[in-house]
PDB file of N, CA and C in Angstrom:
ATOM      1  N   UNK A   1       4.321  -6.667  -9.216  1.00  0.00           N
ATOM      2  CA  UNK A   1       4.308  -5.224  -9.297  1.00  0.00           C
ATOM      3  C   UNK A   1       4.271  -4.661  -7.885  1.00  0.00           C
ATOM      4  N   UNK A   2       5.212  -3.531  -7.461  1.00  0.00           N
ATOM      5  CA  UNK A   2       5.470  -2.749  -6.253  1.00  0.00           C
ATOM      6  C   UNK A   2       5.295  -1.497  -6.668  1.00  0.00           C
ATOM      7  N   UNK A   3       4.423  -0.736  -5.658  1.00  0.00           N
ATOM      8  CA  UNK A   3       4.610   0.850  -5.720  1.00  0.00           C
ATOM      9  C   UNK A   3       4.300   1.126  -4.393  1.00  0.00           C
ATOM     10  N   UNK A   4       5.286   2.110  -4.237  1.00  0.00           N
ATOM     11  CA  UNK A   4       6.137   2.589  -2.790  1.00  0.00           C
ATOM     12  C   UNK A   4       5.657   3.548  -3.269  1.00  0.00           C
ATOM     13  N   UNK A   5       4.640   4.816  -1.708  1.00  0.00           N
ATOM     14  CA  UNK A   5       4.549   6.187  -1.408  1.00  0.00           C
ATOM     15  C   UNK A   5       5.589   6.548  -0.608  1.00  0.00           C
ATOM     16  N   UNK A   6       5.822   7.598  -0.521  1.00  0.00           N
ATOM     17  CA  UNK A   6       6.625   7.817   0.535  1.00  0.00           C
ATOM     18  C   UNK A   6       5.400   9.574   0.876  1.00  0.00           C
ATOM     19  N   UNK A   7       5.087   9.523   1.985  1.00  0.00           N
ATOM     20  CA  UNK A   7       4.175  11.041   2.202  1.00  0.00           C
ATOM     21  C   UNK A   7       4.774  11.673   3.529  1.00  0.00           C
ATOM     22  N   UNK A   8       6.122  12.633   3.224  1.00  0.00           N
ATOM     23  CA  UNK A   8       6.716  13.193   4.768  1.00  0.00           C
ATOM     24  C   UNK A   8       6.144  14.706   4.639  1.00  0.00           C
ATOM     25  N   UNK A   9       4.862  15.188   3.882  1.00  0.00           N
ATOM     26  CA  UNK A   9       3.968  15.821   4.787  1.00  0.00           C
ATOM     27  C   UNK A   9       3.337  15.187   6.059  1.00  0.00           C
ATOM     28  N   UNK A  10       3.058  16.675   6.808  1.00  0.00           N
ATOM     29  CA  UNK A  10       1.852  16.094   7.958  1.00  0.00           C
ATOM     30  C   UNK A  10       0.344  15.680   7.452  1.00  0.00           C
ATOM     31  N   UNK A  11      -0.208  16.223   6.499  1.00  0.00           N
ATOM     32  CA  UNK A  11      -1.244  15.655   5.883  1.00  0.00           C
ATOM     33  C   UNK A  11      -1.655  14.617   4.953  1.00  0.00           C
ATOM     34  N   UNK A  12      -3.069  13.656   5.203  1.00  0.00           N
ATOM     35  CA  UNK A  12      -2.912  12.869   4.331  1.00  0.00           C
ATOM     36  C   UNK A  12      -2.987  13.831   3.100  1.00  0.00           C
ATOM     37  N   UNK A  13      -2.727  12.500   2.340  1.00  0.00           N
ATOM     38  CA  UNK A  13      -2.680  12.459   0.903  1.00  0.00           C
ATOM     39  C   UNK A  13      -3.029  11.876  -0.005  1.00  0.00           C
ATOM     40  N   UNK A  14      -3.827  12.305  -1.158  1.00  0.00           N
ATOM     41  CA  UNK A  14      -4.081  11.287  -2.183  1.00  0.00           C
ATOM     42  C   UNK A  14      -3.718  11.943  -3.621  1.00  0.00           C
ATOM     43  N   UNK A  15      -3.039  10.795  -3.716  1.00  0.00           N
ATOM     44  CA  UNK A  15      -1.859  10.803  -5.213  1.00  0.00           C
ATOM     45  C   UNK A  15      -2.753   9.983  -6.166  1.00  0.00           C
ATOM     46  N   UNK A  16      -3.455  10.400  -7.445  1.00  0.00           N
ATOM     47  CA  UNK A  16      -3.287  10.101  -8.185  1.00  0.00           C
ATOM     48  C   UNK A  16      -2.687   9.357  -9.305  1.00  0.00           C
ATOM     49  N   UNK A  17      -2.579   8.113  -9.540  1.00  0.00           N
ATOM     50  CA  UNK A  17      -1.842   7.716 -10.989  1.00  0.00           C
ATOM     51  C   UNK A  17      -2.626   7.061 -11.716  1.00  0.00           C
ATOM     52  N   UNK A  18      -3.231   7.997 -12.759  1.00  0.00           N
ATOM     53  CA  UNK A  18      -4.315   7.150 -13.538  1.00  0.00           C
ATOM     54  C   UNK A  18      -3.830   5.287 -14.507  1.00  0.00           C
ATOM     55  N   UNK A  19      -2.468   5.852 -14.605  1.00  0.00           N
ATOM     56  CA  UNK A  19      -1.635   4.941 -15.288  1.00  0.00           C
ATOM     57  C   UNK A  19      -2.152   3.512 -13.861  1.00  0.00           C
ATOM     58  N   UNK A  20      -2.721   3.218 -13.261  1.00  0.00           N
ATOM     59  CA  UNK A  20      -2.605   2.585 -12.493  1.00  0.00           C
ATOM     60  C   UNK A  20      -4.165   2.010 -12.261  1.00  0.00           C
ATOM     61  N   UNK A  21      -4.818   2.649 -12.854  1.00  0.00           N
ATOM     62  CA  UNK A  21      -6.038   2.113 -13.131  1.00  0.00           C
ATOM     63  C   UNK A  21      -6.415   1.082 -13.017  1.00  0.00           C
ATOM     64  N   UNK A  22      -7.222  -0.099 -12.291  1.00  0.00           N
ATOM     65  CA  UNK A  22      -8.010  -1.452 -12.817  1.00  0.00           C
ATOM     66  C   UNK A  22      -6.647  -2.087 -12.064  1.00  0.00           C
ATOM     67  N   UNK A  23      -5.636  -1.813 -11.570  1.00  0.00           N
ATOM     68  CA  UNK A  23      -4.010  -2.999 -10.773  1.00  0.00           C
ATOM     69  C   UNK A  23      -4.536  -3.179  -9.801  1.00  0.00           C
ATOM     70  N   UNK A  24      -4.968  -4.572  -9.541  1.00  0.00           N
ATOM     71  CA  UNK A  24      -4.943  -4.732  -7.790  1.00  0.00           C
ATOM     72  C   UNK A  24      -4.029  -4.979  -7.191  1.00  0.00           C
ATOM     73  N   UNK A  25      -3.663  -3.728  -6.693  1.00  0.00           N
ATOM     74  CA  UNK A  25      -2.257  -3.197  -5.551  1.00  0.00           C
ATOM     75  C   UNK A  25      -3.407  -3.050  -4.609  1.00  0.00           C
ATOM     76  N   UNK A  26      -2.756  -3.846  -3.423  1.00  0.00           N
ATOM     77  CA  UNK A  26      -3.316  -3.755  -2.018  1.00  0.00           C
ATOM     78  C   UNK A  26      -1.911  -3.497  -0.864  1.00  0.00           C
ATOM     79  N   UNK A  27      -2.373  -2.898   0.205  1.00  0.00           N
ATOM     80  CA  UNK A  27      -1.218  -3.004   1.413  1.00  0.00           C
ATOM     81  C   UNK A  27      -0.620  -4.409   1.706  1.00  0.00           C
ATOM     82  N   UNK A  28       0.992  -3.901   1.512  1.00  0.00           N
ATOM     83  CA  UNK A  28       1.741  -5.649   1.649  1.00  0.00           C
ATOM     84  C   UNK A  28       1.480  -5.616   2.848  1.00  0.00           C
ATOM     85  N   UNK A  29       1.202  -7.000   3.125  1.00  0.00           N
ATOM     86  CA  UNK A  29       0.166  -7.715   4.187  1.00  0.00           C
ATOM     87  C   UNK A  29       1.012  -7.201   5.601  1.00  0.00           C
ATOM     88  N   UNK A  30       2.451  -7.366   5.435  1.00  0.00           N
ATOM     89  CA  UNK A  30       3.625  -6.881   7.316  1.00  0.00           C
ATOM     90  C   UNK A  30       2.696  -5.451   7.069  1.00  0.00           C
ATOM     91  N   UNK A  31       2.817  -4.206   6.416  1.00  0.00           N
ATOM     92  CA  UNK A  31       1.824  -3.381   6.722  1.00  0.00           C
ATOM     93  C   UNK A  31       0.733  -3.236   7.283  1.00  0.00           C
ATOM     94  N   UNK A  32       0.288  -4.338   6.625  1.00  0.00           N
ATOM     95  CA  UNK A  32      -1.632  -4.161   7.026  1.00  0.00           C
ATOM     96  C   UNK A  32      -1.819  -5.004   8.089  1.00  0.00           C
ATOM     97  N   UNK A  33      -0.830  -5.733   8.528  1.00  0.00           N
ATOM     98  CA  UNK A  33      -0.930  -6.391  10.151  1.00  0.00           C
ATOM     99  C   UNK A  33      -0.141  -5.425  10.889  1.00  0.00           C
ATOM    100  N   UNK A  34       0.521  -4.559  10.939  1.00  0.00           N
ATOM    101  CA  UNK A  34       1.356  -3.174  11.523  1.00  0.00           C
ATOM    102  C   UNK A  34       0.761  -3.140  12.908  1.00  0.00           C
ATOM    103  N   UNK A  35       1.667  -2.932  13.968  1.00  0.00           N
ATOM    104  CA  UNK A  35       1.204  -2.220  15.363  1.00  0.00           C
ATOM    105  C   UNK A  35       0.825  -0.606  14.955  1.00  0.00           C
ATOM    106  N   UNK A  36       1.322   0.008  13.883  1.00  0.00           N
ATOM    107  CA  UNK A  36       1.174   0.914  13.734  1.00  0.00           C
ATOM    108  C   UNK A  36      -0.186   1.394  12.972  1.00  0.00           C
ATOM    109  N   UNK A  37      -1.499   2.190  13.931  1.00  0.00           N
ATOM    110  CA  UNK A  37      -2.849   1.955  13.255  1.00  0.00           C
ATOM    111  C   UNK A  37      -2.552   2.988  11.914  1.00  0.00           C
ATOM    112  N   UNK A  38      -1.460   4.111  11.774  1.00  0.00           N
ATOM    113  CA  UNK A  38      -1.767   5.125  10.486  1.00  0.00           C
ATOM    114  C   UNK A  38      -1.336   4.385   9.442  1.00  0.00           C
ATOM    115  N   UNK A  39       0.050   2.981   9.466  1.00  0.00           N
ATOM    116  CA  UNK A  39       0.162   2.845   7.776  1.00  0.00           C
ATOM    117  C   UNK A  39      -1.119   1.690   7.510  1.00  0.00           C
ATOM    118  N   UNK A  40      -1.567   0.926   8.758  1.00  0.00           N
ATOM    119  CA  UNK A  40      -2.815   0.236   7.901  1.00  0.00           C
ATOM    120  C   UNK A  40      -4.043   1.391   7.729  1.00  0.00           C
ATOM    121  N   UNK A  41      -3.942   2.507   7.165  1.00  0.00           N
ATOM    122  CA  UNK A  41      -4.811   3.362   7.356  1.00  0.00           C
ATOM    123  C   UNK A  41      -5.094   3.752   5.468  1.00  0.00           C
ATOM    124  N   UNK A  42      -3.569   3.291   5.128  1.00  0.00           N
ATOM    125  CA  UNK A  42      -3.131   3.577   3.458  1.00  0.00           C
ATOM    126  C   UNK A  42      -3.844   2.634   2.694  1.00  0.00           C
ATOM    127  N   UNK A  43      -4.412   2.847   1.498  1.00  0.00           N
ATOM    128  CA  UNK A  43      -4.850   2.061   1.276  1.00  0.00           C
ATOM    129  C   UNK A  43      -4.700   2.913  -0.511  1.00  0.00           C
ATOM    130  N   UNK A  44      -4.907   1.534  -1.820  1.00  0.00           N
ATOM    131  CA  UNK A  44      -5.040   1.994  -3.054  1.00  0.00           C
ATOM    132  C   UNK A  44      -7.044   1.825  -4.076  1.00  0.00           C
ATOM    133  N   UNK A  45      -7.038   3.047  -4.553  1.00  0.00           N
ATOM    134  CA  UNK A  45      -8.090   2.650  -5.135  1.00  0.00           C
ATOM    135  C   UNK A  45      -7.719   2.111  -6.971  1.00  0.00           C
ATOM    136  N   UNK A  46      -8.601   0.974  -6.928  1.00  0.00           N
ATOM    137  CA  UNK A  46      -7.915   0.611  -8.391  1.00  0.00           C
ATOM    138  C   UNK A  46      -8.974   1.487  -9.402  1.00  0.00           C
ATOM    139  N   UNK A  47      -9.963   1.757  -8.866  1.00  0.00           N
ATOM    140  CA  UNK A  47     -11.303   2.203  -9.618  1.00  0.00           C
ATOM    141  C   UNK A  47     -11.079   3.523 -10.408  1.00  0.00           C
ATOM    142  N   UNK A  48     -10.315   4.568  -9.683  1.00  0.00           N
ATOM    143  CA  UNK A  48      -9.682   5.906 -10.230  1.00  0.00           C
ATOM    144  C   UNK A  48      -8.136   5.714 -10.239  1.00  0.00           C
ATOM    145  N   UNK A  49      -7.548   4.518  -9.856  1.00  0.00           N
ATOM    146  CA  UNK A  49      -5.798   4.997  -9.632  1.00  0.00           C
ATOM    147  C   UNK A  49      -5.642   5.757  -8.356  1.00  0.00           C
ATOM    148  N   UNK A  50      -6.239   5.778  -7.518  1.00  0.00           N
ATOM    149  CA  UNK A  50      -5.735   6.780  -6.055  1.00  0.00           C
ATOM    150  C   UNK A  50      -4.701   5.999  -5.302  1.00  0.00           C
ATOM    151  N   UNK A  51      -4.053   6.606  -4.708  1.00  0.00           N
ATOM    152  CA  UNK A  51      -3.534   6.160  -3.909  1.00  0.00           C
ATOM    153  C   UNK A  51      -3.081   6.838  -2.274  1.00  0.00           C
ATOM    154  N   UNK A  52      -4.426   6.950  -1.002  1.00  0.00           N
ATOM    155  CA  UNK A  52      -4.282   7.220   0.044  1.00  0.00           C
ATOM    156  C   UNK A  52      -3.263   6.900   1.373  1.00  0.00           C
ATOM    157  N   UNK A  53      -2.682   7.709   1.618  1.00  0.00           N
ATOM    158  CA  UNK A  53      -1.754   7.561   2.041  1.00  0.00           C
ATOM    159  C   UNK A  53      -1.617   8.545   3.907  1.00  0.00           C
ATOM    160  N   UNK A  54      -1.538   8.113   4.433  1.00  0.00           N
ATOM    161  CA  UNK A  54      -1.958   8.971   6.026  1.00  0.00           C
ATOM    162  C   UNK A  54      -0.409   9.932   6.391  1.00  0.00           C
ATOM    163  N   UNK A  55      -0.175  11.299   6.439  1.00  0.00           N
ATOM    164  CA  UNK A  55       1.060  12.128   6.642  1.00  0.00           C
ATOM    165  C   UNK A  55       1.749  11.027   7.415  1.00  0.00           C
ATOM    166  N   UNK A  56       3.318  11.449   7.300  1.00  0.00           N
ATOM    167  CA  UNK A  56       4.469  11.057   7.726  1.00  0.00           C
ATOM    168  C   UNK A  56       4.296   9.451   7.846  1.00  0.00           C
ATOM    169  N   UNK A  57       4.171   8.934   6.495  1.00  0.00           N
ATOM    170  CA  UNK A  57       4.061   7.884   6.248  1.00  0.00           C
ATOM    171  C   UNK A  57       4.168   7.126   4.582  1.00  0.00           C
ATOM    172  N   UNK A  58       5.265   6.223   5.307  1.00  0.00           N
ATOM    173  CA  UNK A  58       5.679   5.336   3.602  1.00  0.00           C
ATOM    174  C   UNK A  58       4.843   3.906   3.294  1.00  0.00           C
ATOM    175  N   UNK A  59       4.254   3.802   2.354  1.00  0.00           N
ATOM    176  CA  UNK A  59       3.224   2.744   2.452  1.00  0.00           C
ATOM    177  C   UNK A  59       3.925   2.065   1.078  1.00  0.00           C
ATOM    178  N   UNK A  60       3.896   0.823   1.126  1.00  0.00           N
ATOM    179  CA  UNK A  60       3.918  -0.738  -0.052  1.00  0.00           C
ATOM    180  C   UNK A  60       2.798  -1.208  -0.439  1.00  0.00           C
ATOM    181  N   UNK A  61       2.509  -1.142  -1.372  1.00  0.00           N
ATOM    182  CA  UNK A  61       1.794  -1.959  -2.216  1.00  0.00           C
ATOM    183  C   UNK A  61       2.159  -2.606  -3.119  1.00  0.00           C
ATOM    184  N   UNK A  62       1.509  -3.788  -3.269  1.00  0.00           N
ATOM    185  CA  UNK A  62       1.835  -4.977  -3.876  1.00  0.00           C
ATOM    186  C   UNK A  62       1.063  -6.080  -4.741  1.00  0.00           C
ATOM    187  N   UNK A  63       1.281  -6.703  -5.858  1.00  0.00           N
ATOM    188  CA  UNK A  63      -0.203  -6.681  -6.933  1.00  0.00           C
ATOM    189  C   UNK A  63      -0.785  -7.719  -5.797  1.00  0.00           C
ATOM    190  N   UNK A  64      -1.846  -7.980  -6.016  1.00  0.00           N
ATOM    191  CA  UNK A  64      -2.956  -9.239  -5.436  1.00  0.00           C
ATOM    192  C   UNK A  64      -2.076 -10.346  -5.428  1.00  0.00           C
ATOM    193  N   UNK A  65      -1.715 -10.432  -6.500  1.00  0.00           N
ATOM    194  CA  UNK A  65      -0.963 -12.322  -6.921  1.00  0.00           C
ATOM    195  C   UNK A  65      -0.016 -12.183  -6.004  1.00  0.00           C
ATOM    196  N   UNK A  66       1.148 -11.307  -5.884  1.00  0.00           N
ATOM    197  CA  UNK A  66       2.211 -11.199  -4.892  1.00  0.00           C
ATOM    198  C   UNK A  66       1.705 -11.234  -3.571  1.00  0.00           C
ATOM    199  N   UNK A  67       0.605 -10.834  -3.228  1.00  0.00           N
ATOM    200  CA  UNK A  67       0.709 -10.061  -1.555  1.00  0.00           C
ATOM    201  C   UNK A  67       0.237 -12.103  -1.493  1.00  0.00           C
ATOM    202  N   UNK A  68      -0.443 -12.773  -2.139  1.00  0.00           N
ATOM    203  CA  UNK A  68      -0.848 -13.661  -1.620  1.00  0.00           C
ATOM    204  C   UNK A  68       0.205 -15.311  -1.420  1.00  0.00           C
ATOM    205  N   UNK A  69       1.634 -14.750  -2.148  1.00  0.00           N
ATOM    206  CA  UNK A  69       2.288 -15.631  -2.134  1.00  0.00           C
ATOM    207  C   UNK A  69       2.994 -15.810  -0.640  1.00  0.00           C
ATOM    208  N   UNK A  70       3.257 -16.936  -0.364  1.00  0.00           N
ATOM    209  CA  UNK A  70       3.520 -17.417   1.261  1.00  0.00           C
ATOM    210  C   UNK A  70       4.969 -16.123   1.358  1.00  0.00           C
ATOM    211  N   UNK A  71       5.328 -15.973   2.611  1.00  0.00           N
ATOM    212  CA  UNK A  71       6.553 -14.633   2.409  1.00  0.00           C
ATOM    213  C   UNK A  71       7.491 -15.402   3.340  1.00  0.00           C
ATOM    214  N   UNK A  72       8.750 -15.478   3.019  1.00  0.00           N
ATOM    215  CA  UNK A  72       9.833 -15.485   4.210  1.00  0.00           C
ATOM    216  C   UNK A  72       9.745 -15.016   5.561  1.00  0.00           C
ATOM    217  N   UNK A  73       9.632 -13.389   5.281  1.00  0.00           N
ATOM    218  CA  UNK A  73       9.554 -12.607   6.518  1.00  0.00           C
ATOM    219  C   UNK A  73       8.692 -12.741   7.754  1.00  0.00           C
ATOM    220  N   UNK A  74       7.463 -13.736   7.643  1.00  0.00           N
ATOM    221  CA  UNK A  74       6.975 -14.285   8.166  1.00  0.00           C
ATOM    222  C   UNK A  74       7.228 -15.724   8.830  1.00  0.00           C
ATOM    223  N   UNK A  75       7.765 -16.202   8.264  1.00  0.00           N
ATOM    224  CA  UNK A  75       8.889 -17.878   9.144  1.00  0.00           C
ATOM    225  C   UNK A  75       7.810 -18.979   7.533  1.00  0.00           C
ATOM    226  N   UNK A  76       6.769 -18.311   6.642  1.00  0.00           N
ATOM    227  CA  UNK A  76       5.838 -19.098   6.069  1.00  0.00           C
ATOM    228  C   UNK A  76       6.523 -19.555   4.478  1.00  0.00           C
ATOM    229  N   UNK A  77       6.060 -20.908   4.095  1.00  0.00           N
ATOM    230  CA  UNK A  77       7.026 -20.991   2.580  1.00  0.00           C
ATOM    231  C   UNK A  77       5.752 -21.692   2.124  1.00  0.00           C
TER     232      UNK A  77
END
């Protein structure tokens, strides 16, 4: 499971999707190692469905089981 924000306000944001409740969607990991400190800044709550997101910024999330499988994009198998 993938869910893509996309937030091209200047302000953060938190989006709601209750439908999303109890999913552990976390930041896909090239994110959350980012030179860039605002998209590791995004983050999902599974507890209400939130999903925080820092302005002018597109964030990935990705279920638990996925983010932990070895990735190409990394040189790792």
């Amino acid at each position: 499971r993938i869910a893509v924000v996309f937030n091209a306000t200047q302000q953060d944001i938190a989006l709601a999707q209750p439908e999303l409740m109890g999913t552990p969607l976390v930041l896909h990991p090239v994110q959350l190692h980012s030179a860039d400190p605002r998209v590791r800044q995004a983050r999902f709550d599974a507890s209400n469905g939130i999903f925080h997101v820092p302005g002018r910024t597109t964030a990935v999330f990705v279920a638990v089981d996925a983010a932990a499988k070895p990735s190409v994009m990394n040189g790792k198998r």
